[in-house]
PDB file of N, CA and C in Angstrom:
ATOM      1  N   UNK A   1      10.261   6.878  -2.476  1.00  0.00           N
ATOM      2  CA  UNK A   1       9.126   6.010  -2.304  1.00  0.00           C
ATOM      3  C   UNK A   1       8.653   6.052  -0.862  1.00  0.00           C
ATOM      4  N   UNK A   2       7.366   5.570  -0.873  1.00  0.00           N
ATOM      5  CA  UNK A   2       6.762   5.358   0.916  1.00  0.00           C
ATOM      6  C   UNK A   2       7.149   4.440   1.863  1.00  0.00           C
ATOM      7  N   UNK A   3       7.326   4.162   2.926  1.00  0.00           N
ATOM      8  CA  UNK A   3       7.923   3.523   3.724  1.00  0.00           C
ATOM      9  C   UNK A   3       6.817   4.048   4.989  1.00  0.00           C
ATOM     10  N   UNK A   4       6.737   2.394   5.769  1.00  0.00           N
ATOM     11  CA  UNK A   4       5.766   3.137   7.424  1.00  0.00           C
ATOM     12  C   UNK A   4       7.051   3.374   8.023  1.00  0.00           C
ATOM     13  N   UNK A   5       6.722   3.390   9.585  1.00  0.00           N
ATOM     14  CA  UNK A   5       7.564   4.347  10.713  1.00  0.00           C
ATOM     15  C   UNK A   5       9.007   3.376  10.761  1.00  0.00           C
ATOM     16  N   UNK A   6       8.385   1.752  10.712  1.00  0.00           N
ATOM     17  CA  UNK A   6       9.369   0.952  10.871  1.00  0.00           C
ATOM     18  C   UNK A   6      10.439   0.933  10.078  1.00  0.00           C
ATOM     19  N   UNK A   7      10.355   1.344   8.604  1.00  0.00           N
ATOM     20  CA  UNK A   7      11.230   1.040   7.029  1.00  0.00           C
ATOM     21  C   UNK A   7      10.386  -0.371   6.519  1.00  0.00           C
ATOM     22  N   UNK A   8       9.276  -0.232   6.698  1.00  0.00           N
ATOM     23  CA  UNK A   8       8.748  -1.183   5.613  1.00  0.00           C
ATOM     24  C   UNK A   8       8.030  -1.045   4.375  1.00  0.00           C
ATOM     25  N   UNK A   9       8.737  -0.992   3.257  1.00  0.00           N
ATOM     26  CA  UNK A   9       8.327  -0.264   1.659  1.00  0.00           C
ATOM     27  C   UNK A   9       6.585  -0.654   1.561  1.00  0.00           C
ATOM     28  N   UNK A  10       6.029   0.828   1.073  1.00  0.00           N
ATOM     29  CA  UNK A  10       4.902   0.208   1.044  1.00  0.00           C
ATOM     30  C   UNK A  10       4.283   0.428  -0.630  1.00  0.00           C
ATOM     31  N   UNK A  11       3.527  -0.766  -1.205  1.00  0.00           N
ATOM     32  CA  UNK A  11       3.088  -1.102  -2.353  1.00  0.00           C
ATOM     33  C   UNK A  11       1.626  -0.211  -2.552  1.00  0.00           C
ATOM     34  N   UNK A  12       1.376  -0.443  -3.836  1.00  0.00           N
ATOM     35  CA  UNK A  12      -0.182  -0.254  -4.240  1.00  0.00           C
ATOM     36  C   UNK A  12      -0.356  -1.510  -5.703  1.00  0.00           C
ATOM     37  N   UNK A  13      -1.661  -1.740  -5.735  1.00  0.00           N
ATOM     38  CA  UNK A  13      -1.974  -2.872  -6.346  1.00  0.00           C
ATOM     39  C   UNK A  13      -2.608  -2.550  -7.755  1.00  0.00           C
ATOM     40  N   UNK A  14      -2.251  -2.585  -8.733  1.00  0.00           N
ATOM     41  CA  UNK A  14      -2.377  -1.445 -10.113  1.00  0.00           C
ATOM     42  C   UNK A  14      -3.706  -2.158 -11.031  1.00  0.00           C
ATOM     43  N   UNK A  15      -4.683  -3.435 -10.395  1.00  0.00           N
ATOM     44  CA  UNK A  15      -5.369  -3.940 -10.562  1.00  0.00           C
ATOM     45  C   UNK A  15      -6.827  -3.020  -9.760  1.00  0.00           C
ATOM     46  N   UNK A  16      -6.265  -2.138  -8.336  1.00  0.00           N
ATOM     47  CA  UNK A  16      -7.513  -1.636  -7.795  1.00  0.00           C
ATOM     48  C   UNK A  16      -7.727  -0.669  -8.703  1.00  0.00           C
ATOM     49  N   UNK A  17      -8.676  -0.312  -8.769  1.00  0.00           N
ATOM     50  CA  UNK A  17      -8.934   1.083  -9.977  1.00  0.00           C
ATOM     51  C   UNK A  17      -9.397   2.091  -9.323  1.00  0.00           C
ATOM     52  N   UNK A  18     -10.136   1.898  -8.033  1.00  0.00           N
ATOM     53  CA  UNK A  18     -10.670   2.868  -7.032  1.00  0.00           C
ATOM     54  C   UNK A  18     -10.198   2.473  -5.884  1.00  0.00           C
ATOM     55  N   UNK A  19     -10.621   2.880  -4.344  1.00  0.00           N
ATOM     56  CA  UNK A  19     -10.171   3.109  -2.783  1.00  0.00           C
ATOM     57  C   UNK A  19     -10.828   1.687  -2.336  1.00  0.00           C
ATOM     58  N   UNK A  20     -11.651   1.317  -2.867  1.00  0.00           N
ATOM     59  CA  UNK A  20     -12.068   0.055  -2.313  1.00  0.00           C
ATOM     60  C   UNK A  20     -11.000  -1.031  -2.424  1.00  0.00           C
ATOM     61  N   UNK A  21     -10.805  -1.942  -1.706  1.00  0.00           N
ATOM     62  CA  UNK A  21      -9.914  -2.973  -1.633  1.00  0.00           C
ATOM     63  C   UNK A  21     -10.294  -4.448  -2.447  1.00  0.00           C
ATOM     64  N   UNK A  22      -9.272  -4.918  -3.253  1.00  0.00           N
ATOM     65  CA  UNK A  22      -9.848  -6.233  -3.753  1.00  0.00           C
ATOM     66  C   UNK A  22      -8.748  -7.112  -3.418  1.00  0.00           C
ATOM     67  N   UNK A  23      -8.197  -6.937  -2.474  1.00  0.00           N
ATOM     68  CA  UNK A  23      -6.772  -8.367  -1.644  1.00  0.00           C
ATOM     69  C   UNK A  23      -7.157  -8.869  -0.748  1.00  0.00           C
ATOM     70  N   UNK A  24      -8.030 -10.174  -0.938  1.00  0.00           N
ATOM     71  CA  UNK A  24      -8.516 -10.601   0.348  1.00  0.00           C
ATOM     72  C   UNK A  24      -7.717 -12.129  -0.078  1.00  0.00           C
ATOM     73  N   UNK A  25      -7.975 -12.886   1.012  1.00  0.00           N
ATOM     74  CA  UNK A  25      -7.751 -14.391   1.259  1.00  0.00           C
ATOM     75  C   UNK A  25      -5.910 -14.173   1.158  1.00  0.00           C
ATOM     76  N   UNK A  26      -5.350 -15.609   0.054  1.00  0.00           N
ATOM     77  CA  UNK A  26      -4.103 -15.796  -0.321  1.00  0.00           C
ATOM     78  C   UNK A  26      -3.054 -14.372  -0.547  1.00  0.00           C
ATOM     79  N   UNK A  27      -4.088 -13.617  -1.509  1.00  0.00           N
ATOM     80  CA  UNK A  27      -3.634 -12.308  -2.201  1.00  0.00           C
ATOM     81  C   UNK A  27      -2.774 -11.234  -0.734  1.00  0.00           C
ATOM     82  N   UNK A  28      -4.116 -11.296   0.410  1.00  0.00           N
ATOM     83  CA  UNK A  28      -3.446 -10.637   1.550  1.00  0.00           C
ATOM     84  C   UNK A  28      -2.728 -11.124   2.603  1.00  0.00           C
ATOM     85  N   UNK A  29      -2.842 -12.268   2.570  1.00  0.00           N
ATOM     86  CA  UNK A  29      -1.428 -13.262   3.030  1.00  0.00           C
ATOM     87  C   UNK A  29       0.238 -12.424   2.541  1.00  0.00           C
ATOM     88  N   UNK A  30      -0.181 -12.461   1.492  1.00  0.00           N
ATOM     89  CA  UNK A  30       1.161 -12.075   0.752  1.00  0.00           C
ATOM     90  C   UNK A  30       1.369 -10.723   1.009  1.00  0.00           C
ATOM     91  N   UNK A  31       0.026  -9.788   0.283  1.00  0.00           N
ATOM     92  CA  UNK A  31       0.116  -8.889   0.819  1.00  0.00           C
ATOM     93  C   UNK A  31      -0.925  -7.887   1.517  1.00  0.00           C
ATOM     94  N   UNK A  32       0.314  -7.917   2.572  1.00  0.00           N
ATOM     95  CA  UNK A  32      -1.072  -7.541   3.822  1.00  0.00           C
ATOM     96  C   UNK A  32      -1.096  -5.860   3.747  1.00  0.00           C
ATOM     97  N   UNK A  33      -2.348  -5.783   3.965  1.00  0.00           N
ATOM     98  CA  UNK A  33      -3.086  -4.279   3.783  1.00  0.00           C
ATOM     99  C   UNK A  33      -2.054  -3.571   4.810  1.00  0.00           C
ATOM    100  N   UNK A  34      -1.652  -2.358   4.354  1.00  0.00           N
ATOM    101  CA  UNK A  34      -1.003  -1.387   5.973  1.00  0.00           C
ATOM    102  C   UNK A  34      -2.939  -0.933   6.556  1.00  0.00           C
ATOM    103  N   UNK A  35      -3.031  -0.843   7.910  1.00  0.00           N
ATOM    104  CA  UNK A  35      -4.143  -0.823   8.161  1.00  0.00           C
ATOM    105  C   UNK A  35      -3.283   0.167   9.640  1.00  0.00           C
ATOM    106  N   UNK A  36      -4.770   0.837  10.022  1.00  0.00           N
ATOM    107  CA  UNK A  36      -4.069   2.237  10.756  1.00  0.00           C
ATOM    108  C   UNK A  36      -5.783   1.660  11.949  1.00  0.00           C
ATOM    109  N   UNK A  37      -5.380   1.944  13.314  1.00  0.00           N
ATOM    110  CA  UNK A  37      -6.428   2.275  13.963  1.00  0.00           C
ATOM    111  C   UNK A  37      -6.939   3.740  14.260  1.00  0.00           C
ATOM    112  N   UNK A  38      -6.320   4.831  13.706  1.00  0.00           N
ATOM    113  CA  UNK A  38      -6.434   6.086  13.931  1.00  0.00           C
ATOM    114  C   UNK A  38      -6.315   6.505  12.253  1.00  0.00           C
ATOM    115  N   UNK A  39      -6.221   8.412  12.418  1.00  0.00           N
ATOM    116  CA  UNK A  39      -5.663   9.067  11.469  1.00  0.00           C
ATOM    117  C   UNK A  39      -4.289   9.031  10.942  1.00  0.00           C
ATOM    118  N   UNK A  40      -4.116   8.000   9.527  1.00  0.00           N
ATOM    119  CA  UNK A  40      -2.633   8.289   9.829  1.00  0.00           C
ATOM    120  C   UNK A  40      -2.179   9.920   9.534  1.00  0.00           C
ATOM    121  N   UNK A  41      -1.137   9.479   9.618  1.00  0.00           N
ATOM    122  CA  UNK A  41       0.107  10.511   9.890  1.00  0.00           C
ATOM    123  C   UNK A  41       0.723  10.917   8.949  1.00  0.00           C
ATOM    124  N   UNK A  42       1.213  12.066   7.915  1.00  0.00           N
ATOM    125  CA  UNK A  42       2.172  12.553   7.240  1.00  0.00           C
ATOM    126  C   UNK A  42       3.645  12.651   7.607  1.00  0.00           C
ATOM    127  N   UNK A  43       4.615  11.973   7.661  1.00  0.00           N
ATOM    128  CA  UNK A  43       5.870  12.125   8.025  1.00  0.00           C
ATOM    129  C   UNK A  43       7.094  12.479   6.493  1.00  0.00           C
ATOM    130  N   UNK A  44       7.941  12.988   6.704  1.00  0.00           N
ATOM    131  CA  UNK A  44       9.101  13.141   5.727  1.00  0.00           C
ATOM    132  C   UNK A  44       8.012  14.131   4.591  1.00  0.00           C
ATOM    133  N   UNK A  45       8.033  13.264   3.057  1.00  0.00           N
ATOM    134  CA  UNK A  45       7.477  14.041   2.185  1.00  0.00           C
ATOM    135  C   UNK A  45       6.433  13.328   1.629  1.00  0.00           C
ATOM    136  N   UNK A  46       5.644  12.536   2.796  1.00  0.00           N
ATOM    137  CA  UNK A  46       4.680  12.282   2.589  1.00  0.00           C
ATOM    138  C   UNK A  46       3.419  13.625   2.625  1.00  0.00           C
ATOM    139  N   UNK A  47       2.760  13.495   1.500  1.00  0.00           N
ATOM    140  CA  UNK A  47       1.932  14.522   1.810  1.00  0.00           C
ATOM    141  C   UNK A  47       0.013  14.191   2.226  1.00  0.00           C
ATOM    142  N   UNK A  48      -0.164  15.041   3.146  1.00  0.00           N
ATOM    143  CA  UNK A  48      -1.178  14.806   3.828  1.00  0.00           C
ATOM    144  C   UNK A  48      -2.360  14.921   3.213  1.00  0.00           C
ATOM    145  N   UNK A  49      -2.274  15.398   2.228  1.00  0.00           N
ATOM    146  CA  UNK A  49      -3.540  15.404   1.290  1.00  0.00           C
ATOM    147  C   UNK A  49      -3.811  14.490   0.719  1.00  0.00           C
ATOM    148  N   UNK A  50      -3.140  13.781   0.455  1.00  0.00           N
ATOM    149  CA  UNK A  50      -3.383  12.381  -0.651  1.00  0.00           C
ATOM    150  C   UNK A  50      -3.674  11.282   0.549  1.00  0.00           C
ATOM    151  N   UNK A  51      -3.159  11.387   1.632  1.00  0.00           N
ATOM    152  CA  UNK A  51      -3.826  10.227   2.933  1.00  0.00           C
ATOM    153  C   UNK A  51      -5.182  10.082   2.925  1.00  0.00           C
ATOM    154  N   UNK A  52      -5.687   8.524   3.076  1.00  0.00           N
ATOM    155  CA  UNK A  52      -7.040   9.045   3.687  1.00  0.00           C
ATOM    156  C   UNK A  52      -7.210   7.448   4.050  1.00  0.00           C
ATOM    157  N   UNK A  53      -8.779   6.678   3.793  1.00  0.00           N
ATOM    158  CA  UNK A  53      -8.784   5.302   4.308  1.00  0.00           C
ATOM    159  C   UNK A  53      -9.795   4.924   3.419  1.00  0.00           C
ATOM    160  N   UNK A  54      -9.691   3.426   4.110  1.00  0.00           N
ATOM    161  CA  UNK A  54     -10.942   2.871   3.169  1.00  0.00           C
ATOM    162  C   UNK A  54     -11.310   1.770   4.360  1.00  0.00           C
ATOM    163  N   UNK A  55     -12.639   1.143   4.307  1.00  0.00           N
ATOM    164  CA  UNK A  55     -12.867  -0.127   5.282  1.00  0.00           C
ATOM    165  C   UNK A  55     -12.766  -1.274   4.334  1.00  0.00           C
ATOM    166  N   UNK A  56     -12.069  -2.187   4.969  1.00  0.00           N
ATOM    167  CA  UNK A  56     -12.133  -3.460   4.801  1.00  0.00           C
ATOM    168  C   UNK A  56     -13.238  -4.079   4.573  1.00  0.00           C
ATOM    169  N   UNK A  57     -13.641  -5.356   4.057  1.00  0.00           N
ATOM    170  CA  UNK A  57     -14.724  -6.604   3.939  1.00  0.00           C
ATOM    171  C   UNK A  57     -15.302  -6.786   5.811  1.00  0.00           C
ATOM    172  N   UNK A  58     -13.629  -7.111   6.592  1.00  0.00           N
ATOM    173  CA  UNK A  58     -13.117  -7.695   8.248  1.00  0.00           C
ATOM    174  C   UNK A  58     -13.469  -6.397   9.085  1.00  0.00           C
ATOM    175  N   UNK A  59     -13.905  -5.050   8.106  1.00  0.00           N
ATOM    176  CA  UNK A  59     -14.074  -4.260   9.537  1.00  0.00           C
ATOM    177  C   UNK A  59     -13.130  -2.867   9.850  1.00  0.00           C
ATOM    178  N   UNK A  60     -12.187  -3.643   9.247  1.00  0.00           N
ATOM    179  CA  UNK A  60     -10.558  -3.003   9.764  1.00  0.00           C
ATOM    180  C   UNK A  60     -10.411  -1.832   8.554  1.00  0.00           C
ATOM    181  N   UNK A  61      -9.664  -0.901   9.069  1.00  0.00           N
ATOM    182  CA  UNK A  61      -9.209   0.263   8.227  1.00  0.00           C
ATOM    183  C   UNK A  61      -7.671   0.200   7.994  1.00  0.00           C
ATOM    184  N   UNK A  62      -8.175   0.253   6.364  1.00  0.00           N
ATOM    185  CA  UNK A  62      -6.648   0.623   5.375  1.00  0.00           C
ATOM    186  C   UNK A  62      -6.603   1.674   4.736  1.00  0.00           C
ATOM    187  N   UNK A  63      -5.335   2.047   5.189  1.00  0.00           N
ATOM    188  CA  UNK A  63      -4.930   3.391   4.920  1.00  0.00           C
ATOM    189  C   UNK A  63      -4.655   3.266   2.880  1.00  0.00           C
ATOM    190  N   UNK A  64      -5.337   4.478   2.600  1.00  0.00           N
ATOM    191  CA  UNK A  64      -5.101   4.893   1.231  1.00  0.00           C
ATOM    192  C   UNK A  64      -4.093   6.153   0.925  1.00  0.00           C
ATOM    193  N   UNK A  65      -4.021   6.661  -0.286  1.00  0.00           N
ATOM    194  CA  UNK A  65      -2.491   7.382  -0.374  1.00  0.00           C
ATOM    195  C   UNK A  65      -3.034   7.530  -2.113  1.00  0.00           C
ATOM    196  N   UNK A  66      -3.437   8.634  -2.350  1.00  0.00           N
ATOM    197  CA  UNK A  66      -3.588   8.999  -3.808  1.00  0.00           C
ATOM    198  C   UNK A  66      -4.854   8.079  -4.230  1.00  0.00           C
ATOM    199  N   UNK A  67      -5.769   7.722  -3.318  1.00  0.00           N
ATOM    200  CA  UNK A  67      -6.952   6.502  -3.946  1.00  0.00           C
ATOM    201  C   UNK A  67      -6.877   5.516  -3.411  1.00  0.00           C
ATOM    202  N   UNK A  68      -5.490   5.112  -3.769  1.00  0.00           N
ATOM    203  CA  UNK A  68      -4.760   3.747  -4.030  1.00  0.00           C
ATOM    204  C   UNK A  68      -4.614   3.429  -2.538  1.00  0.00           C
ATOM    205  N   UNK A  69      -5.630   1.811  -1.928  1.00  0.00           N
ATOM    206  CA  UNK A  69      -5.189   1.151  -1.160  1.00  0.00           C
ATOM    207  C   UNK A  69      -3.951   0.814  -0.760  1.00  0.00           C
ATOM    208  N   UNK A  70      -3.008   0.600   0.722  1.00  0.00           N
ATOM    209  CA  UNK A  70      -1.618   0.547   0.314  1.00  0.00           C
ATOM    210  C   UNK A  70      -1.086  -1.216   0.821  1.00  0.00           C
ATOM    211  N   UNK A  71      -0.513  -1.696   0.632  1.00  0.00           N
ATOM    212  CA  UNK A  71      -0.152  -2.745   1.128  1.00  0.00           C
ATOM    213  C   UNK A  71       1.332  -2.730   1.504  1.00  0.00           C
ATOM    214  N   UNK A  72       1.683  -3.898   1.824  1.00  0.00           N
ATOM    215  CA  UNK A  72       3.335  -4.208   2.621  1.00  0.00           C
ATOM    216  C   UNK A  72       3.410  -5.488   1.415  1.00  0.00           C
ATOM    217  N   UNK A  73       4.931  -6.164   1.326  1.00  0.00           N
ATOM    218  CA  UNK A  73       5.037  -7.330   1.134  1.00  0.00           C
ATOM    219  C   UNK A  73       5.356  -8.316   2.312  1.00  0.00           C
ATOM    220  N   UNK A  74       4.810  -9.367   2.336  1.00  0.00           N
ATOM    221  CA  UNK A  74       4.768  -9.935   3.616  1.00  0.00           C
ATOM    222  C   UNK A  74       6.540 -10.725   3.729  1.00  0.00           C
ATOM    223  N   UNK A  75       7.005 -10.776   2.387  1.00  0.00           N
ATOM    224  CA  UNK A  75       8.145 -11.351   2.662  1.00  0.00           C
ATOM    225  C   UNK A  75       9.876 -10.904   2.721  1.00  0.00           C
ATOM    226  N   UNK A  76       9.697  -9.367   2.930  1.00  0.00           N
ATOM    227  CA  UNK A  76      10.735  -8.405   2.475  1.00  0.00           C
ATOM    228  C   UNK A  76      10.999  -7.452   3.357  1.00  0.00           C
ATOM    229  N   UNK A  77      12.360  -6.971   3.976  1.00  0.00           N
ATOM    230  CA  UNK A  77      13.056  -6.741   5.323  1.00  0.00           C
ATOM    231  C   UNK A  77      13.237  -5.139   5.113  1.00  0.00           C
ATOM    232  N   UNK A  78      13.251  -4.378   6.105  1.00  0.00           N
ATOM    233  CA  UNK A  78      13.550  -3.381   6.389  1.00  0.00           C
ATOM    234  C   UNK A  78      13.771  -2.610   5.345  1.00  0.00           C
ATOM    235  N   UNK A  79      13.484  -1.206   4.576  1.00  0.00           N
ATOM    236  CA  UNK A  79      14.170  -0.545   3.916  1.00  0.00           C
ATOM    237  C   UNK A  79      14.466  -1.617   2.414  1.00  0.00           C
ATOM    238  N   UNK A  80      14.266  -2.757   2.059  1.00  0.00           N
ATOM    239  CA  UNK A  80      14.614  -3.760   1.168  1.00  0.00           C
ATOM    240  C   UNK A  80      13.411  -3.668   0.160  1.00  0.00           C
ATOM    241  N   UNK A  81      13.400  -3.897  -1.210  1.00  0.00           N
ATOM    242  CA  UNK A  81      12.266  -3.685  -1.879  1.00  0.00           C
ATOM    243  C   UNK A  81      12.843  -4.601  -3.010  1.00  0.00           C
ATOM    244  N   UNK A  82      11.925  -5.514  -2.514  1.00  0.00           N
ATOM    245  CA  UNK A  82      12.552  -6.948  -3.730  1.00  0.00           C
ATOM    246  C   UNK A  82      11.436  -6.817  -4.307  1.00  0.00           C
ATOM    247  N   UNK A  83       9.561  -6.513  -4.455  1.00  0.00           N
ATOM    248  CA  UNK A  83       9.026  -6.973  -5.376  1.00  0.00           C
ATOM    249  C   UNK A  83       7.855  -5.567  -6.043  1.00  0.00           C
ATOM    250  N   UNK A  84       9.107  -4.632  -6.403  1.00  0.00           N
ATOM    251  CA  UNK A  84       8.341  -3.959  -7.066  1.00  0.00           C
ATOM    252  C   UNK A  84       8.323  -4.078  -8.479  1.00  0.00           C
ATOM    253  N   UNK A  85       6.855  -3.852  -9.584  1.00  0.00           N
ATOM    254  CA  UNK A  85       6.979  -4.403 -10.535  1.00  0.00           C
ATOM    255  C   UNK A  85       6.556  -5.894 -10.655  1.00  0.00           C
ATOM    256  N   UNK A  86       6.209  -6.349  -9.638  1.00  0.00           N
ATOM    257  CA  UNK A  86       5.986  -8.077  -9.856  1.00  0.00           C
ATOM    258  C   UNK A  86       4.602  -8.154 -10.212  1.00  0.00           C
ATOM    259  N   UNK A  87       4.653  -9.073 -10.827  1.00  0.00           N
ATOM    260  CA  UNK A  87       2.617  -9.041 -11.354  1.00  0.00           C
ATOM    261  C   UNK A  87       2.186 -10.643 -11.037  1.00  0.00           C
ATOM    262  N   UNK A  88       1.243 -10.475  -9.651  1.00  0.00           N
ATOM    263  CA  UNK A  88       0.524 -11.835  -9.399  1.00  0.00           C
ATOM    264  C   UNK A  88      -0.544 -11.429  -8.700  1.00  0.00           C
ATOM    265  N   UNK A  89      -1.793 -12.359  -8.821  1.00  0.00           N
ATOM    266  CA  UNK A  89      -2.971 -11.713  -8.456  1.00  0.00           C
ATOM    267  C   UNK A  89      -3.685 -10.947  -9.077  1.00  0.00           C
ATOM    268  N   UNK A  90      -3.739 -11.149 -10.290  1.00  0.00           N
ATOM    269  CA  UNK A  90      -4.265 -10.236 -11.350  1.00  0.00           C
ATOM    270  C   UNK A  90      -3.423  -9.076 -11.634  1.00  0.00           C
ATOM    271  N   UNK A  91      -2.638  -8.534 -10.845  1.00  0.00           N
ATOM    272  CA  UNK A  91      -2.420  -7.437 -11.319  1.00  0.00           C
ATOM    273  C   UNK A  91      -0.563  -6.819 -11.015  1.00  0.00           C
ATOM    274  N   UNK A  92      -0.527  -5.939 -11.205  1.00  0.00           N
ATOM    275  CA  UNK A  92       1.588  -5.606 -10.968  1.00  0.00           C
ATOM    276  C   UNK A  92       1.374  -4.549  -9.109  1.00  0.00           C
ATOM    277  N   UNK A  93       2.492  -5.022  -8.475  1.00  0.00           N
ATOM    278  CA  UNK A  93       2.552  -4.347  -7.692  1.00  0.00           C
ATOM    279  C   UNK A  93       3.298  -3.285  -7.507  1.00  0.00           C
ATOM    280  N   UNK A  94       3.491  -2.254  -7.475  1.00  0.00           N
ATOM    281  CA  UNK A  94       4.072  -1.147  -7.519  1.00  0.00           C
ATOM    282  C   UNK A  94       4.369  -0.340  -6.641  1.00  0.00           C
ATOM    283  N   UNK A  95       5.754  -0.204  -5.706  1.00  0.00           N
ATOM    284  CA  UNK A  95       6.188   0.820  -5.098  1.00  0.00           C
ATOM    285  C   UNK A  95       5.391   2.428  -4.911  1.00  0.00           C
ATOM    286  N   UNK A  96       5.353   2.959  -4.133  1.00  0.00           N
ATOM    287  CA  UNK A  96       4.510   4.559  -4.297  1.00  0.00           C
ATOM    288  C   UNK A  96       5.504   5.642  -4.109  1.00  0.00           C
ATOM    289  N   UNK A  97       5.416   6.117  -5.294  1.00  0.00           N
ATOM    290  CA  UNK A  97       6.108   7.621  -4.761  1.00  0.00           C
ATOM    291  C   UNK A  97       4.898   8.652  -4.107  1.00  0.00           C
ATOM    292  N   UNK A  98       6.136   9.695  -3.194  1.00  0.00           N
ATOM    293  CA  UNK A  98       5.637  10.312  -2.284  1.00  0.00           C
ATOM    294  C   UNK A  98       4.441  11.706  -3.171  1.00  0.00           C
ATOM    295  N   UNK A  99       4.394  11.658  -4.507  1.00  0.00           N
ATOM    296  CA  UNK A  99       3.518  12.389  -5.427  1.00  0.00           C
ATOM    297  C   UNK A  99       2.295  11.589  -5.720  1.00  0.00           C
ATOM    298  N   UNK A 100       1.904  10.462  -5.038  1.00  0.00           N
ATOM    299  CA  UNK A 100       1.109   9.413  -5.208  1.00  0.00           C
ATOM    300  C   UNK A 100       1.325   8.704  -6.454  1.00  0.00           C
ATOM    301  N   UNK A 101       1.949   8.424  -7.393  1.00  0.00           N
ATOM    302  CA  UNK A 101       1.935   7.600  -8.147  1.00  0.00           C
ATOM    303  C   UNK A 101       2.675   6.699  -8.051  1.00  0.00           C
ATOM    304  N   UNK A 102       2.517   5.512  -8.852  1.00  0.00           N
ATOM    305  CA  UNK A 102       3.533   4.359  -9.019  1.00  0.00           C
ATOM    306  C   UNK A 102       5.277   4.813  -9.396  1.00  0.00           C
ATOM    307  N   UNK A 103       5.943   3.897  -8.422  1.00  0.00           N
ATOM    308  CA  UNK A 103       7.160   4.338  -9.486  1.00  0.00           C
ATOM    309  C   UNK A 103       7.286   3.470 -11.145  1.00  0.00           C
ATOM    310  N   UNK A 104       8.288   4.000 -11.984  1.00  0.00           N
ATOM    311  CA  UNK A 104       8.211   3.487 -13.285  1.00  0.00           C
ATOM    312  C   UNK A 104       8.348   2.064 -13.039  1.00  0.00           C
ATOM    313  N   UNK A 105       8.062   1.588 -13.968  1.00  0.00           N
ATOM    314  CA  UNK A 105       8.419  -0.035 -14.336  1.00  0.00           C
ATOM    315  C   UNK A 105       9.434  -0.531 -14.532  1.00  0.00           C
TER     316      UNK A 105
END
C-alpha cells in the first residue's frame, strides 16, 4: 500500500468517481487531503504515471494517484492503518495499492 515520506498510510475515498475532490468541511477534518506544493515524487513502487493533482475549492493542490484524490486519516500513527474499509461520509475509505487500486475489502 501507499504511504508519504513520513509512514503515513494514505487513503482514497470510493465515493469520488473522478480527480475532483468532494471532502470538504467535517469530512476533511477527519480526512485531510495529502496536498503537495510542488510535483510530487515517485518513491519505492510507487509509480509515476498514475501521480498527478487536482485543485482544491481553498486553492491548494492534492495530489492524485490513479484519478483517485488521496487523503491521510487524521487519527492514525505511523506505518498504523486502523481505518481501512470504514464507510462514513457517504462513502468506504480505502487503503491504495501501489497498482492504483483499492486494496480488497
Amino acid at each position: 500500500m501507499l504511504y508519504d515520506d513520513s509512514g503515513q498510510p494514505i487513503y482514497l475515498f470510493d465515493a469520488e468517481t473522478a480527480s475532483q475532490p468532494e471532502c470538504y468541511g467535517k469530512c476533511a477534518d477527519a480526512w485531510p487531503p495529502v496536498l503537495t506544493e510542488g510535483t510530487p515524487q515517485a518513491k519505492g513502487g510507487v509509480r509515476t504515471d498514475l501521480l498527478g493533482t487536482t485543485r482544491r475549492k481553498d486553492g491548494s493542490i492534492q495530489i492524485t494517484y490513479a484519478g483517485h484524490p488521496l487523503y491521510f486519516y487524521a487519527h492514525e500513527g505511523k506505518y498504523q492503518v486502523l481505518c481501512h474499509n470504514v464507510t462514513e461520509f457517504g462513502g468506504t475509505w480505502l487503503v491504495v495499492q501501489p497498482n492504483g487500486k483499492p486494496a480488497a475489502n
